[in-house]
C-alpha atoms as a PDB file:
ATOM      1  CA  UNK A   1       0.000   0.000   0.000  1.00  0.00           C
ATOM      2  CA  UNK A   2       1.305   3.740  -0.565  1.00  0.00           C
ATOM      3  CA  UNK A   3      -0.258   6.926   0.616  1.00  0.00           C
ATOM      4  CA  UNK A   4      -0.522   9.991  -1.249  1.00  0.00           C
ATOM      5  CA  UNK A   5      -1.169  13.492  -0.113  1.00  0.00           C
ATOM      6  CA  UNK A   6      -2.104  16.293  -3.465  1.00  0.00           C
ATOM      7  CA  UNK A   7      -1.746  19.659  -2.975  1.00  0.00           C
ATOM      8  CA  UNK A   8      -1.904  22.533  -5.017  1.00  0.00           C
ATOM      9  CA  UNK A   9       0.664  24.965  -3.127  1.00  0.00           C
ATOM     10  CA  UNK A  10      -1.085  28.507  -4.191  1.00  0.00           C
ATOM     11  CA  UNK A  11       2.734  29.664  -4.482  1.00  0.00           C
ATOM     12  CA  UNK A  12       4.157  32.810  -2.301  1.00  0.00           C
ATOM     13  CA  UNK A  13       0.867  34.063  -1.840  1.00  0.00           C
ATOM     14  CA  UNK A  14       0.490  35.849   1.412  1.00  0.00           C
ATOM     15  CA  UNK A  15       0.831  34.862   4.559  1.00  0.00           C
ATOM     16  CA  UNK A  16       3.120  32.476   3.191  1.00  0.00           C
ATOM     17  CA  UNK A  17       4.910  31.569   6.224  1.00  0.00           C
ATOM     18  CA  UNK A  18       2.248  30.976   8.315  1.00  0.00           C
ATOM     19  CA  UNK A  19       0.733  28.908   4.997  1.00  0.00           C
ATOM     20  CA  UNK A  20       3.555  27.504   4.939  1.00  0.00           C
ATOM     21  CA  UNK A  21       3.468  25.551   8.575  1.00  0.00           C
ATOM     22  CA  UNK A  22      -0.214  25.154   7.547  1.00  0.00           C
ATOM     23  CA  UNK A  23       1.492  22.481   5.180  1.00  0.00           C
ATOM     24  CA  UNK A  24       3.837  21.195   6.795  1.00  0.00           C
ATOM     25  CA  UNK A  25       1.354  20.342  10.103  1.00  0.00           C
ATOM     26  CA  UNK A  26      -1.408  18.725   7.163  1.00  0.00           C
ATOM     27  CA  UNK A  27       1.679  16.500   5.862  1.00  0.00           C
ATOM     28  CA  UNK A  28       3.271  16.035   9.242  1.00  0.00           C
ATOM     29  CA  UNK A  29      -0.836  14.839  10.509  1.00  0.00           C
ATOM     30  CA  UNK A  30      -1.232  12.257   7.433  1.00  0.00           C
ATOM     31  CA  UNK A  31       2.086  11.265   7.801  1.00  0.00           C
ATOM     32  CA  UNK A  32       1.645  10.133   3.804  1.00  0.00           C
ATOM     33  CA  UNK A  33       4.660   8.006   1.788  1.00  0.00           C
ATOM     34  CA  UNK A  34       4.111   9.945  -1.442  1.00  0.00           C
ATOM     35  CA  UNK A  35       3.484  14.124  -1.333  1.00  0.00           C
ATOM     36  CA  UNK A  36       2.825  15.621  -4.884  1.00  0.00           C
ATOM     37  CA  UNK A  37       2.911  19.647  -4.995  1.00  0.00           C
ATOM     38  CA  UNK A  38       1.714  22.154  -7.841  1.00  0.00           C
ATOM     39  CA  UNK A  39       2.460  25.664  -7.725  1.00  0.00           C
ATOM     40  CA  UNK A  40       6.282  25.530  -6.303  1.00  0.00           C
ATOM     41  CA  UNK A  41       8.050  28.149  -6.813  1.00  0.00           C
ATOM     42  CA  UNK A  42      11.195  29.867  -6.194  1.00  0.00           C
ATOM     43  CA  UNK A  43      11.802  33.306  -6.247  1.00  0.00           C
ATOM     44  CA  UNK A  44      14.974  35.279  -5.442  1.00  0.00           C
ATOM     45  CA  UNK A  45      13.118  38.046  -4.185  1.00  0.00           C
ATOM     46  CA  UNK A  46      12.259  36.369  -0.691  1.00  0.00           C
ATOM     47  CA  UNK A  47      14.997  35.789   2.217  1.00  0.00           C
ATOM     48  CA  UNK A  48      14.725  31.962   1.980  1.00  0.00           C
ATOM     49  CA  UNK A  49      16.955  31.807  -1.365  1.00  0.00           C
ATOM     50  CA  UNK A  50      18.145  30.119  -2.442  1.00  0.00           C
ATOM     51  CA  UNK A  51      15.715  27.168  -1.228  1.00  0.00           C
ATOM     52  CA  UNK A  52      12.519  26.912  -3.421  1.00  0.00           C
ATOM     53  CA  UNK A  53       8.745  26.398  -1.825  1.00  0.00           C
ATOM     54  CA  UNK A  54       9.333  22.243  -1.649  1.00  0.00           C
ATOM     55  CA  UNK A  55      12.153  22.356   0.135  1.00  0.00           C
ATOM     56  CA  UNK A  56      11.167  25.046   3.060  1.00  0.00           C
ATOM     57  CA  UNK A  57       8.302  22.788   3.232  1.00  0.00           C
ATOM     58  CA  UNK A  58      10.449  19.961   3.749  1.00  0.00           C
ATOM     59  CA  UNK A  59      13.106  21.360   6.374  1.00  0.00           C
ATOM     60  CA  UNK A  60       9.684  20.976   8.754  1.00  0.00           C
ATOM     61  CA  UNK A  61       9.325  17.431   8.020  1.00  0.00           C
ATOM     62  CA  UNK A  62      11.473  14.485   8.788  1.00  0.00           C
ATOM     63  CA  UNK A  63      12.795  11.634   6.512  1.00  0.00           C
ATOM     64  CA  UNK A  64      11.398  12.909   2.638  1.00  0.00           C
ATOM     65  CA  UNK A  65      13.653  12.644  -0.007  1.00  0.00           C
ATOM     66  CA  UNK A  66      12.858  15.001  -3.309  1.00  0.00           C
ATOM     67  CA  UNK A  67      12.548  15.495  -6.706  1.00  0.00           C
ATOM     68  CA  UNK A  68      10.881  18.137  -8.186  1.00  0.00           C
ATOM     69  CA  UNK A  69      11.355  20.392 -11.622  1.00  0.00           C
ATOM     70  CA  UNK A  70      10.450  24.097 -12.985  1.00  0.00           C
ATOM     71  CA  UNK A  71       8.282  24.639 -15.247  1.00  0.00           C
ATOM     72  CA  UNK A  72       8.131  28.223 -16.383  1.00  0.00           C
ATOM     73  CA  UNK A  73      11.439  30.775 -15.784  1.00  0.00           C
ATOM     74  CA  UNK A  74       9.640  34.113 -15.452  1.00  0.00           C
ATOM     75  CA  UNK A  75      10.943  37.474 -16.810  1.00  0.00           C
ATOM     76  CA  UNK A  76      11.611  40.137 -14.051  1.00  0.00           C
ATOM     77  CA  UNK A  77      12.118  44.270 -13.922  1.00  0.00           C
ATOM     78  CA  UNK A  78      15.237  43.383 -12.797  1.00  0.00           C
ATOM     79  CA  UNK A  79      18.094  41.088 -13.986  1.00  0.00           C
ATOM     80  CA  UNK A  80      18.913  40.338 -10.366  1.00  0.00           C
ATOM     81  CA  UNK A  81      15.646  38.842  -9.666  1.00  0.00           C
ATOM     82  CA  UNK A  82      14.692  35.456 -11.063  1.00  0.00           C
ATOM     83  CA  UNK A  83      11.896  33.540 -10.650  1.00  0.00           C
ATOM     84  CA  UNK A  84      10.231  29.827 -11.372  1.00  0.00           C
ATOM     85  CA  UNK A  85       7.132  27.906 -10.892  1.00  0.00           C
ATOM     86  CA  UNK A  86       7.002  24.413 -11.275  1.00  0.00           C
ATOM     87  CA  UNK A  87       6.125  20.664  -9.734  1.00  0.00           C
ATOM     88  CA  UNK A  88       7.798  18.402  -6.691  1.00  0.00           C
ATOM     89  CA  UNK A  89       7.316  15.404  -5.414  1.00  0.00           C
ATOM     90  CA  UNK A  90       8.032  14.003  -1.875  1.00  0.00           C
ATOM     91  CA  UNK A  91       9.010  10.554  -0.951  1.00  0.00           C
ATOM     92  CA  UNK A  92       9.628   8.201   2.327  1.00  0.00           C
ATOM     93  CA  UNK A  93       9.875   5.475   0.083  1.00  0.00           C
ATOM     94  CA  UNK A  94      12.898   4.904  -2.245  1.00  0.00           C
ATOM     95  CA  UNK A  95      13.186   7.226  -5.311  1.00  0.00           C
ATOM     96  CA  UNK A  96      14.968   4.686  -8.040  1.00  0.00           C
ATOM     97  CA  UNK A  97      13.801   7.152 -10.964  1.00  0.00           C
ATOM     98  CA  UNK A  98      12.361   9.974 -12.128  1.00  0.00           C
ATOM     99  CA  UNK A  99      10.698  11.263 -15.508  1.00  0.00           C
ATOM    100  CA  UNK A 100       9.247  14.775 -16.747  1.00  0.00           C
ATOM    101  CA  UNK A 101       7.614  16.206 -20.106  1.00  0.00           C
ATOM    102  CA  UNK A 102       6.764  19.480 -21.852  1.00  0.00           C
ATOM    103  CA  UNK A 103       3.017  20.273 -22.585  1.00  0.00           C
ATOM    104  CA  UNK A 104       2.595  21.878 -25.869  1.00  0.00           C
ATOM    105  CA  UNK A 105       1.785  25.172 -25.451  1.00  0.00           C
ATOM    106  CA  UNK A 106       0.361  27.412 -27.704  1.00  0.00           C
ATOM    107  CA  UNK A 107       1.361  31.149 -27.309  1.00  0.00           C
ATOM    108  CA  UNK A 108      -1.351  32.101 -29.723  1.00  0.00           C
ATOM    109  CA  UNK A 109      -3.603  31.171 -26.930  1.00  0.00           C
ATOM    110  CA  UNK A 110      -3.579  34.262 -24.178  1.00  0.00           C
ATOM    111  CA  UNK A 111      -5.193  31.864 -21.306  1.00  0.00           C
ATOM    112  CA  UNK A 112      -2.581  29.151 -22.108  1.00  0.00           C
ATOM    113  CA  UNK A 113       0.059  31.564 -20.860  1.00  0.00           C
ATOM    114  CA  UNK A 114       2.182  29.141 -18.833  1.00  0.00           C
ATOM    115  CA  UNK A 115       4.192  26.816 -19.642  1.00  0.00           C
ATOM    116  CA  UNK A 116       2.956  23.258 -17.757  1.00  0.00           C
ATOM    117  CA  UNK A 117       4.821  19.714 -17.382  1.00  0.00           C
ATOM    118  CA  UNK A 118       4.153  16.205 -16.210  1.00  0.00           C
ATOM    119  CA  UNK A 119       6.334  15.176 -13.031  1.00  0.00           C
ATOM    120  CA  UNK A 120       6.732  11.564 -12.425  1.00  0.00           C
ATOM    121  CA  UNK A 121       8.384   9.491  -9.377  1.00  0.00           C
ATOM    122  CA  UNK A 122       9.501   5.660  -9.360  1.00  0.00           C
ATOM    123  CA  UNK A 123       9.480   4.434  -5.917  1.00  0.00           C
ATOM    124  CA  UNK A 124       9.773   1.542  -4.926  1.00  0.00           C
ATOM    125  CA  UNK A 125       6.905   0.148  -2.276  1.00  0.00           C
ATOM    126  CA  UNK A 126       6.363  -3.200   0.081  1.00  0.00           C
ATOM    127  CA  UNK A 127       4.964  -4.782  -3.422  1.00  0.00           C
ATOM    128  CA  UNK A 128       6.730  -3.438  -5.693  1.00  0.00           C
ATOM    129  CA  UNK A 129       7.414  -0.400  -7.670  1.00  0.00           C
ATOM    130  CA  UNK A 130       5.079   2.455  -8.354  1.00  0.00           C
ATOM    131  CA  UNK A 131       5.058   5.651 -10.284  1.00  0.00           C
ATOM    132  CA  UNK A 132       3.686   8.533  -9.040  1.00  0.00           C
ATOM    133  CA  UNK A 133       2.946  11.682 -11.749  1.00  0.00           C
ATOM    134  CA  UNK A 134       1.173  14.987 -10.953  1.00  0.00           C
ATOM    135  CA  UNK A 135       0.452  17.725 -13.369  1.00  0.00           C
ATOM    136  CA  UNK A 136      -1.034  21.052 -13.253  1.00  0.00           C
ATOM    137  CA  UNK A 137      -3.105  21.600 -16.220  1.00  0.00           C
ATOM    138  CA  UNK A 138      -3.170  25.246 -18.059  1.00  0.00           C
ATOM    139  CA  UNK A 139      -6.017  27.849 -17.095  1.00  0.00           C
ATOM    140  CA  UNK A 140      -6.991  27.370 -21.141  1.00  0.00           C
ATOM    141  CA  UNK A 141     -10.090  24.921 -22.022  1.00  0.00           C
ATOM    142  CA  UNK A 142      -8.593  24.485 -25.507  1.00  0.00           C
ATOM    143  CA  UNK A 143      -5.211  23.503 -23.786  1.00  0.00           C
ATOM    144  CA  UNK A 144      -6.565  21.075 -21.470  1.00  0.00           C
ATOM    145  CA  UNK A 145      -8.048  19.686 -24.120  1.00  0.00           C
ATOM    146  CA  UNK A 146      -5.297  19.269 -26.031  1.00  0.00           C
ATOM    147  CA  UNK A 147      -2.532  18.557 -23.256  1.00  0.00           C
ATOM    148  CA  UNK A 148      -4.474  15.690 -21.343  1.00  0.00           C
ATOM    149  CA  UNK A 149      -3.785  13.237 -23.995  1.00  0.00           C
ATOM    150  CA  UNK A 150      -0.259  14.390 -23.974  1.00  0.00           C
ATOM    151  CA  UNK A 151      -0.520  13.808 -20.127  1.00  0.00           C
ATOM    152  CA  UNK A 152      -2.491  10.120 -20.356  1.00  0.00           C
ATOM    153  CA  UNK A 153       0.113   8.661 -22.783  1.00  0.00           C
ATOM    154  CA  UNK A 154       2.958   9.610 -21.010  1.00  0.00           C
ATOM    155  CA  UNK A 155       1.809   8.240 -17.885  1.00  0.00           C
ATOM    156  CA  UNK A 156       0.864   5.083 -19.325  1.00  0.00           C
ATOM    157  CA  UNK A 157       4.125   4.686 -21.762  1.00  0.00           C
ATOM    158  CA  UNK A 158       6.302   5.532 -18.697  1.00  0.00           C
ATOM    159  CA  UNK A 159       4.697   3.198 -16.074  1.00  0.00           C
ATOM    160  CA  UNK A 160       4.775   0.675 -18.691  1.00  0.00           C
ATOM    161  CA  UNK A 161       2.204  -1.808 -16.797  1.00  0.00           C
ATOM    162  CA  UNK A 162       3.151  -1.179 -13.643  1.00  0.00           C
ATOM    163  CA  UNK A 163       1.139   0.520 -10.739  1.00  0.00           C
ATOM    164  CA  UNK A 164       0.301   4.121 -10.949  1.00  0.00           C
ATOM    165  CA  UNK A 165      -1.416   7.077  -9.386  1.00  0.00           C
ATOM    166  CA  UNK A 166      -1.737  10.872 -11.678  1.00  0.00           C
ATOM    167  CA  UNK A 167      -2.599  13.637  -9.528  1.00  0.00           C
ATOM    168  CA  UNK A 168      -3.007  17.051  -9.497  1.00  0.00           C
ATOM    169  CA  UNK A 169      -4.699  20.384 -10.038  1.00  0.00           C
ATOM    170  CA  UNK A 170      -6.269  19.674 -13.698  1.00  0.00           C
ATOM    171  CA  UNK A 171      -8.442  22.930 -13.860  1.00  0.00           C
ATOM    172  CA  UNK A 172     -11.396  21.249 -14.837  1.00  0.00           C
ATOM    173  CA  UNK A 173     -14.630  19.782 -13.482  1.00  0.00           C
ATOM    174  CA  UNK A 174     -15.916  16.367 -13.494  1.00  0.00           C
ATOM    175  CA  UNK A 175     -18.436  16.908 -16.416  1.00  0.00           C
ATOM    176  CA  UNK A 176     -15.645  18.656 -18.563  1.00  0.00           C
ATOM    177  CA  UNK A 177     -14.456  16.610 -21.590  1.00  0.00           C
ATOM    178  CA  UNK A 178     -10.883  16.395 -20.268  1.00  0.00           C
ATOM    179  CA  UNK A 179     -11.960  14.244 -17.067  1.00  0.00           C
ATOM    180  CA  UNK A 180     -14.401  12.985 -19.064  1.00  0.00           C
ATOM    181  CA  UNK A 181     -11.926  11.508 -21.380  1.00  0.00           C
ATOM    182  CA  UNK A 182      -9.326  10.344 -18.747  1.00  0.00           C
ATOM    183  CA  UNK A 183     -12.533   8.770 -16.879  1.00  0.00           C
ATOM    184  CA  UNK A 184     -13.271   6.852 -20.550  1.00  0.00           C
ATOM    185  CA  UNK A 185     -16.257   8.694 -21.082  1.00  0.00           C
ATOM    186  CA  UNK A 186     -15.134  10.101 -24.300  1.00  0.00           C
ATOM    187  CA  UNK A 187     -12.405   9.511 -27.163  1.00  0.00           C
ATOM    188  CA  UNK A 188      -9.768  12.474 -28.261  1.00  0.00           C
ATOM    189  CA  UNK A 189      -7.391  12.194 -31.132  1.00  0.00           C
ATOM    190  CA  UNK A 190      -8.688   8.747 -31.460  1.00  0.00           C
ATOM    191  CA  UNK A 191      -7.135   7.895 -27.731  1.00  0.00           C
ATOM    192  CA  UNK A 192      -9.787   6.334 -24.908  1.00  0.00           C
ATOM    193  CA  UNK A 193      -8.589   6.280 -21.771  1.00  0.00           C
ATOM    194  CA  UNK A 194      -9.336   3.732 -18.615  1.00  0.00           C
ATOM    195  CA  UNK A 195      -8.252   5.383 -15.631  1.00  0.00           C
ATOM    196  CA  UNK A 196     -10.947   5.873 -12.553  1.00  0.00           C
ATOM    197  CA  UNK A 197     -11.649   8.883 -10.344  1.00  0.00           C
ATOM    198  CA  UNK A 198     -10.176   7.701  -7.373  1.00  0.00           C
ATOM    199  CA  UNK A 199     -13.020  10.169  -5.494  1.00  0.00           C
ATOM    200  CA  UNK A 200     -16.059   8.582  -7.356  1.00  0.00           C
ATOM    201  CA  UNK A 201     -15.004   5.272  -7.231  1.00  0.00           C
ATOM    202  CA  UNK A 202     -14.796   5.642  -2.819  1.00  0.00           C
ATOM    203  CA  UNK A 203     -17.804   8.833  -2.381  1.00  0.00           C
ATOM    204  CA  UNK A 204     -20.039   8.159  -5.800  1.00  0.00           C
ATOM    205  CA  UNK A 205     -21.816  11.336  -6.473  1.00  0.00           C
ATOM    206  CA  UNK A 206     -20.512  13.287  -3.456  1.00  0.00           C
ATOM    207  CA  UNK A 207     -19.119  16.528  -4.316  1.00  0.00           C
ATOM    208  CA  UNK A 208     -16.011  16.190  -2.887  1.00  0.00           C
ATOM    209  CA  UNK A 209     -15.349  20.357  -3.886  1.00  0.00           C
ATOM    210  CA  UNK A 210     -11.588  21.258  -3.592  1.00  0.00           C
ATOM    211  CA  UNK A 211     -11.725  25.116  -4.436  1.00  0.00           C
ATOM    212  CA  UNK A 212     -11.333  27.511  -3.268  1.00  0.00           C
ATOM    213  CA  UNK A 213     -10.285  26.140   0.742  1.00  0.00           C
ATOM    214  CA  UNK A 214     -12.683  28.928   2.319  1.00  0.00           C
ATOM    215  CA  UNK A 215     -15.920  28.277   0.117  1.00  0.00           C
ATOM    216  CA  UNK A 216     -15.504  25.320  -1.615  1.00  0.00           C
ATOM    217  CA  UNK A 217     -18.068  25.209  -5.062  1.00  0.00           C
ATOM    218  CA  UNK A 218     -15.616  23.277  -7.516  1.00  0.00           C
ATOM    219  CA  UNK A 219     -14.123  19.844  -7.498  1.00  0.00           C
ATOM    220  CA  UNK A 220     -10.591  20.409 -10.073  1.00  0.00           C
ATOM    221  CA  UNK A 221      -8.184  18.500  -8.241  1.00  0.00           C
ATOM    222  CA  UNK A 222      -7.921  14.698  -8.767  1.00  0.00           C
ATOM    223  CA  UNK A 223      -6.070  11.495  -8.138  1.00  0.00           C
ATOM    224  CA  UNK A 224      -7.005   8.450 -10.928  1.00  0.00           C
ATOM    225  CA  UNK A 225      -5.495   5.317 -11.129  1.00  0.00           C
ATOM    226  CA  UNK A 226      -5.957   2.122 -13.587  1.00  0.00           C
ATOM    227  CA  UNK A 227      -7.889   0.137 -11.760  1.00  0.00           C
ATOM    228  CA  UNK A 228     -10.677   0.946  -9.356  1.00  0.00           C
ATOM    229  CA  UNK A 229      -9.724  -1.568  -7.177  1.00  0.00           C
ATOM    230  CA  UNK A 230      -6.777   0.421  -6.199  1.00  0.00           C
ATOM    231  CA  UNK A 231      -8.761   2.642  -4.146  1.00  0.00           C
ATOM    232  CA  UNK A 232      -8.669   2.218  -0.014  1.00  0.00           C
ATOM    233  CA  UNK A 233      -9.488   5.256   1.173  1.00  0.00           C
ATOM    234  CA  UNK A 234      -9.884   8.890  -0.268  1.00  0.00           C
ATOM    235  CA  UNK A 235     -10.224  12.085   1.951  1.00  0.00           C
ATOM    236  CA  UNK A 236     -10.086  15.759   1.530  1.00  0.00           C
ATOM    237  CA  UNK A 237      -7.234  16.965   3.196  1.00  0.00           C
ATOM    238  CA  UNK A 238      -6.216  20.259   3.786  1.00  0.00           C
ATOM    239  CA  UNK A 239      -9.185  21.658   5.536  1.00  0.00           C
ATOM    240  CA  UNK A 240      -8.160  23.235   8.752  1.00  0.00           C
ATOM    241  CA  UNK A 241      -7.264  26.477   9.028  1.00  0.00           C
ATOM    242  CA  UNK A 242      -5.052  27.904  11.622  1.00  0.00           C
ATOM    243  CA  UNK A 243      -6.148  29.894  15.003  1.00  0.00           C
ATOM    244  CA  UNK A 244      -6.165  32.969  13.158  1.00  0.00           C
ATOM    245  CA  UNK A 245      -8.086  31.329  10.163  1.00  0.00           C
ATOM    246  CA  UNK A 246      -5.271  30.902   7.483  1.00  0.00           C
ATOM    247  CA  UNK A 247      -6.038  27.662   5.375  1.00  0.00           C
ATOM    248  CA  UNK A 248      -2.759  26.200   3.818  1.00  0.00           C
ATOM    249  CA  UNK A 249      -3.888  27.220   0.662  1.00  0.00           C
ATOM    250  CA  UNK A 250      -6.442  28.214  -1.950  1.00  0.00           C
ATOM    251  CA  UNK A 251      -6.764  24.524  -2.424  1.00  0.00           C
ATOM    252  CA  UNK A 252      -8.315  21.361  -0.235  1.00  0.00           C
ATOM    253  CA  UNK A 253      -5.727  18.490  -1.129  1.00  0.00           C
ATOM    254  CA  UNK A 254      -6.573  15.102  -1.028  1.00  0.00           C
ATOM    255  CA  UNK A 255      -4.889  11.883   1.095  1.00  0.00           C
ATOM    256  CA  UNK A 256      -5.286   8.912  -0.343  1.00  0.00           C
ATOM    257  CA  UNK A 257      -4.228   5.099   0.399  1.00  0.00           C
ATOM    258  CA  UNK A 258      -3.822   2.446  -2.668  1.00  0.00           C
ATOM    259  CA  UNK A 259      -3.093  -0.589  -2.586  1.00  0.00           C
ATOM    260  CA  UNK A 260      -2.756  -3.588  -5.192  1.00  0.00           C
END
């Protein structure tokens, strides 16, 4: 069995240290083997350079090893300043590899403005090994369109049969074609998918809403697997905000256990 924690990070967005222990307490509290983290970014600008978002989160916890890549180098006012944003995956289990891809962008395409990757993890579990990817899909409907296939084959060409779990903030709800297609409800570029809503599969038609933290009304973060009998357990995770009511994020995460 492995147990994965999803969050979508909400980068340096204020109060980001207290956010920031907001994190580390939901992580140290599931006490997960697998952490997967969108929105990481570094940024020289702040006084914890030249360590990026992961691994402040990480000097709170005990016993993770990391991998994690940017995505998108951003253009500053100031050649001294630099900045990224990009994916990382935590691990208590043994990291033997690691993979990553470009999504095609289109810069034609103003809401497709990022640049967005896949992130994937080989570790290697009681029963064997396991790949863990997580993605952040682009803030364009044409793009996720067009990237999620991009995103299903190289999961499935890089797990190559073995056990796997994609996660992440996908941008989209459940009755959107792009979860429709990974679900196998629908066929793009003459692809079907197979993979199964971790969520449904364990809460059927609950809502299980993941944004935003303080009022949640949409469900766009996910973890699917290939075979629904993966699924243990599924929570949202995430939820509590601090004393002074600071949630860790925009974002609910989820925690999940698999097993197979």
């Amino acid at each position: 069995m492995v147990s994965i924690l999803d969050l979508n990070i909400w980068n340096y967005n204020e109060p980001w240290t207290k956010r920031r222990e907001g994190i580390a307490r939901t992580i140290r509290e599931a006490s997960p083997d697998l952490v997967a983290l969108q929105e990481v970014r570094y940024s020289s600008r702040y006084p914890e350079s030249p360590h990026h978002q992961a691994d402040q989160i990480a000097a709170h916890l005990e016993g993770y090893q990391m991998v994690w890549q940017p995505a998108m180098y951003y253009t500053s006012e100031s050649p001294q300043v630099s900045h990224w944003e990009g994916l990382a995956i935590l691990s208590r289990l043994p990291v033997v590899d690691r993979r990553m891809v470009w999504l095609a962008r289109d810069r034609e395409d103003a809401r497709d403005e990022h640049q967005r990757i896949v992130l994937g993890a080989r570790v290697l579990a009681a029963e064997g090994p396991f790949w863990l990817f997580t993605t952040h899909l682009s803030l364009s409907a044409k793009a996720r369109e067009r990237t999620v296939v991009e995103v299903l084959r190289f999961a499935r060409d890089t797990a190559a049969g073995e056990p796997f779990a994609l996660t992440g903030d996908l941008n989209a709800e459940p009755h959107e074609l792009p979860i429709r297609f990974l679900r196998g409800e629908e066929r793009m570029e003459r692809r079907t998918s197979n993979l199964f809503d971790a969520w449904t599969v364990a809460h059927g038609a609950e809502p299980g809403y993941t944004y935003s933290a303080w009022e949640p009304v949409k469900r766009i973060d996910y973890m699917l697997v290939p075979e629904a009998s993966m699924v243990r357990h599924i929570a949202i995770a995430a939820d509590k905000p601090d004393a002074e009511g600071v949630y860790p994020s925009d974002h609910l995460g989820l925690y999940a256990e698999l097993t197979w």
